[in-house]
C-alpha atoms as a PDB file:
ATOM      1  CA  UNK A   1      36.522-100.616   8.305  1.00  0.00           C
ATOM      2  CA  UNK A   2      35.875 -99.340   4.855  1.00  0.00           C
ATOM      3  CA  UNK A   3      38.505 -99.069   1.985  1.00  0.00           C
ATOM      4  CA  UNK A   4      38.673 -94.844   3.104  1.00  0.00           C
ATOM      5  CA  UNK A   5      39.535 -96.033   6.843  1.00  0.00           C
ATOM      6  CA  UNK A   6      36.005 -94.788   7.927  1.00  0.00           C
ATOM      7  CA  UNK A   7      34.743 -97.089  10.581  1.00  0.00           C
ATOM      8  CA  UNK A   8      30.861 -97.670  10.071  1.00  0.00           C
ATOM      9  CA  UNK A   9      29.252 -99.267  12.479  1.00  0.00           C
ATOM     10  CA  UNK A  10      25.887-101.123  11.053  1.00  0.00           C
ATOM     11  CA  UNK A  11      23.921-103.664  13.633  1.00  0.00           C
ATOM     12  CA  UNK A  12      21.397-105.465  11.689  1.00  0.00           C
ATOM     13  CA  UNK A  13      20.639-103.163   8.896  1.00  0.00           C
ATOM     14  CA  UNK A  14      19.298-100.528  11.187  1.00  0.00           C
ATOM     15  CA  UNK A  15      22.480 -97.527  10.720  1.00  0.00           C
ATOM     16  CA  UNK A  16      23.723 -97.893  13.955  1.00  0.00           C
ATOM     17  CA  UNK A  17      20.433 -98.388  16.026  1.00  0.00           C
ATOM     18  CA  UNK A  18      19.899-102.003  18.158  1.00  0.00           C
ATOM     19  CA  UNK A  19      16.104-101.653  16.186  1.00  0.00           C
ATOM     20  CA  UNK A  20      14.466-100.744  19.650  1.00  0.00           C
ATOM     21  CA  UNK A  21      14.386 -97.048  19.614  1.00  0.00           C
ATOM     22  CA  UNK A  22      13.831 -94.614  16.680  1.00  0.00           C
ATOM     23  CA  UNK A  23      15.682 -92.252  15.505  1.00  0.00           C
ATOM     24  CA  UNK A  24      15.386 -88.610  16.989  1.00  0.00           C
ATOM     25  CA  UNK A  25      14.467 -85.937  15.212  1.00  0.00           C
ATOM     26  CA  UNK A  26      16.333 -83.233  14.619  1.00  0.00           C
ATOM     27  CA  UNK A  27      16.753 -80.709  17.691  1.00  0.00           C
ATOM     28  CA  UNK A  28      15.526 -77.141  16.204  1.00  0.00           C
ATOM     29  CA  UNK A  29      17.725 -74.492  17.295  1.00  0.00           C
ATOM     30  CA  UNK A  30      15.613 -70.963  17.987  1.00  0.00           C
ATOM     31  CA  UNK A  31      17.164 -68.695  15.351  1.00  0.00           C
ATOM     32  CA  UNK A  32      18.001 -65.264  15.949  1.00  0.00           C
ATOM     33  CA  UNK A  33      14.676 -63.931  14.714  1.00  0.00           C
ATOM     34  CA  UNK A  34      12.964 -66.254  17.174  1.00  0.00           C
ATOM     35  CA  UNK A  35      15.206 -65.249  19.880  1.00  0.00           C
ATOM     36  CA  UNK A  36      14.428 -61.561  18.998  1.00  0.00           C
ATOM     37  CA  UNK A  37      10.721 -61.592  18.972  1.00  0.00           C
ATOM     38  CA  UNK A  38      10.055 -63.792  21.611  1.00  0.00           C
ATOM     39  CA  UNK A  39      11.890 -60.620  23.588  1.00  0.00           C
ATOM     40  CA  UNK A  40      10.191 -57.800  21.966  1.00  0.00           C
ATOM     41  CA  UNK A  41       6.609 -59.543  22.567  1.00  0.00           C
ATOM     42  CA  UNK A  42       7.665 -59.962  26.569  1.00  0.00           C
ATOM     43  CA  UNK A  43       8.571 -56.014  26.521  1.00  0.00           C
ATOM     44  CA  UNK A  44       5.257 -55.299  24.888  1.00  0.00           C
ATOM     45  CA  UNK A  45       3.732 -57.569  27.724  1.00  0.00           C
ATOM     46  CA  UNK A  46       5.545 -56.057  30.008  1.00  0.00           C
ATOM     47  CA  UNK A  47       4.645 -52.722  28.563  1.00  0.00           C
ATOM     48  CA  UNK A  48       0.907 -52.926  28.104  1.00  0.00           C
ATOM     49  CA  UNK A  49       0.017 -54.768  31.318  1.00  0.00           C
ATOM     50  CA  UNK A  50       2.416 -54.406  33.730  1.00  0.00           C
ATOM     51  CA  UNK A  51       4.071 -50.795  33.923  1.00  0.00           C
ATOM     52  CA  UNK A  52       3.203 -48.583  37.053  1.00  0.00           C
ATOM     53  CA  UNK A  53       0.558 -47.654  38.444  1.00  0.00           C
ATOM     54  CA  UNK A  54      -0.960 -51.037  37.054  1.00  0.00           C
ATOM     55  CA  UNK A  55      -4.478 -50.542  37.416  1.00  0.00           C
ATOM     56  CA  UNK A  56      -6.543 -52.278  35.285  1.00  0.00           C
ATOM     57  CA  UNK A  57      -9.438 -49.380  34.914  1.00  0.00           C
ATOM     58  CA  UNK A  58      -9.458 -50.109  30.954  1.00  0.00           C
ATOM     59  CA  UNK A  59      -9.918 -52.632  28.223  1.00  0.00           C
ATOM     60  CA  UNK A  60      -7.235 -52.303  25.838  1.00  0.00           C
ATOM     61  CA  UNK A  61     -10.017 -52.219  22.912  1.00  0.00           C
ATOM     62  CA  UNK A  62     -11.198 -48.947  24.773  1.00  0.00           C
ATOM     63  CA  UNK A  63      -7.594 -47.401  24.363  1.00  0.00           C
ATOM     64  CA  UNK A  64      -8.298 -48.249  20.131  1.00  0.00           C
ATOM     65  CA  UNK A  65     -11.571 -46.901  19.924  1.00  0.00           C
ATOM     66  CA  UNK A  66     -10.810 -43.680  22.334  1.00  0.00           C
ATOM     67  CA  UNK A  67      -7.471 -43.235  19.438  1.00  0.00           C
ATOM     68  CA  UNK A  68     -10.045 -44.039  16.463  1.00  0.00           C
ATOM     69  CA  UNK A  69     -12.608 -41.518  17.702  1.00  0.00           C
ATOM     70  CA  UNK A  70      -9.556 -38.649  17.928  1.00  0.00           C
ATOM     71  CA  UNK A  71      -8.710 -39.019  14.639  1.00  0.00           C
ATOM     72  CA  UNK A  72     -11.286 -36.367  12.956  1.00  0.00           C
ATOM     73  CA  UNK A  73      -9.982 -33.901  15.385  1.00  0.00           C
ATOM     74  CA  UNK A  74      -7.206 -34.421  15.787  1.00  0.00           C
ATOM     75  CA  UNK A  75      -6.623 -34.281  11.823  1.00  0.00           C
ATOM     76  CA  UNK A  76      -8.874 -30.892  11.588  1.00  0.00           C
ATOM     77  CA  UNK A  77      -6.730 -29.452  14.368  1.00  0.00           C
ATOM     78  CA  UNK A  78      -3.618 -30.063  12.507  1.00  0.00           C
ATOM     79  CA  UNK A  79      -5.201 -28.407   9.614  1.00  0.00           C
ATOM     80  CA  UNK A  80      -6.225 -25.561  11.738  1.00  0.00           C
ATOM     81  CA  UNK A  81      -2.558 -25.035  12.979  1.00  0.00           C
ATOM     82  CA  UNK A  82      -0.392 -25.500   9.926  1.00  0.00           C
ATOM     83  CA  UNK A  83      -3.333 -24.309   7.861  1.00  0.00           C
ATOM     84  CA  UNK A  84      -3.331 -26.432   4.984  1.00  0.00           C
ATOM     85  CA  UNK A  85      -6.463 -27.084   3.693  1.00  0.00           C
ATOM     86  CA  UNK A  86      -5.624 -28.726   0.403  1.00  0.00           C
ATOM     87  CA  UNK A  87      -7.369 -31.684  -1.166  1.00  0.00           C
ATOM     88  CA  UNK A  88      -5.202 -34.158   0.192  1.00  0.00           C
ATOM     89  CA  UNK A  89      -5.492 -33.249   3.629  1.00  0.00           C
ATOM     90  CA  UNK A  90      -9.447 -33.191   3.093  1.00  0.00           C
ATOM     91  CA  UNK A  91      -9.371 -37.040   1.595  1.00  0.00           C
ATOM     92  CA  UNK A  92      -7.109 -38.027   4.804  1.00  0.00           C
ATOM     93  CA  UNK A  93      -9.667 -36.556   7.174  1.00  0.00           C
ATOM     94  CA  UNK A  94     -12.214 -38.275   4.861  1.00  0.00           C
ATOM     95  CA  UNK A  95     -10.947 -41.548   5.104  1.00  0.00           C
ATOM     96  CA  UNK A  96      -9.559 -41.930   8.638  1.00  0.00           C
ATOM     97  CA  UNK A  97     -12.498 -39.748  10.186  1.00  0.00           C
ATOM     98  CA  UNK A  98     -14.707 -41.984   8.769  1.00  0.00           C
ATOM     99  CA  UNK A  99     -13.099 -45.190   9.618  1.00  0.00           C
ATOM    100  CA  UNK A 100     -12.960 -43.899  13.296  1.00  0.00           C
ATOM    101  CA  UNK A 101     -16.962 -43.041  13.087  1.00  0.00           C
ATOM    102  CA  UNK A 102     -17.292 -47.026  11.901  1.00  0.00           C
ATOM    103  CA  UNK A 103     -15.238 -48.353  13.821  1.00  0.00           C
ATOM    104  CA  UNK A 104     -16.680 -47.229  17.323  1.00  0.00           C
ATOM    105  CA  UNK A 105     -20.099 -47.414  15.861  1.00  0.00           C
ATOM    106  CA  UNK A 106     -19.447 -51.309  15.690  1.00  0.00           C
ATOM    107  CA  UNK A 107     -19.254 -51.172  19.541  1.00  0.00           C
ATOM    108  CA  UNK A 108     -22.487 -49.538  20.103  1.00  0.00           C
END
């Protein structure tokens, strides 16, 4: 015992170990975060593959470039029905029509 009444318990210099086996790491405890995503990326497994009907008829880079190639009309039809054709919505359609037009000419 020490002088503070703590008993330590030291076998041939190694802290408490017979010198045989090593120390073990730390155990890492999944934080909440973890916890939390590991759940929301099962869902969107569970969502993107596995909801009814379940047939696999598509790639899922086919659902991206069918959205990407909506985007010019989709945008001019919003245009159309709010009608607001100011500058900003014309640099929108400019920049996210085009994008689409790249992006599914990449594919060709």
């Amino acid at each position: 015992m020490t002088d503070n009444g703590v008993n330590h318990r030291h076998t041939n210099g190694t802290n408490g170990t017979n010198g045989n086996t090593k120390p073990s790491p730390p155990s890492k405890k999944k934080s909440d975060l973890d916890i939390r995503h590991e759940r929301i990326a099962k869902f969107l497994d569970y969502a993107t593959f596995s909801l009814p009907p379940n047939i696999k008829t598509f790639k899922l880079s086919q659902y991206a470039n069918f959205q990407k190639a909506l985007m010019m009309p989709f945008m001019l039809t919003l245009m159309w029905y709010y009608n607001n054709y100011s500058l900003g919505c014309y640099v929108y359609l400019a920049l996210h029509g085009t994008y689409g037009l790249l992006w599914n000419m990449k594919t060709l």
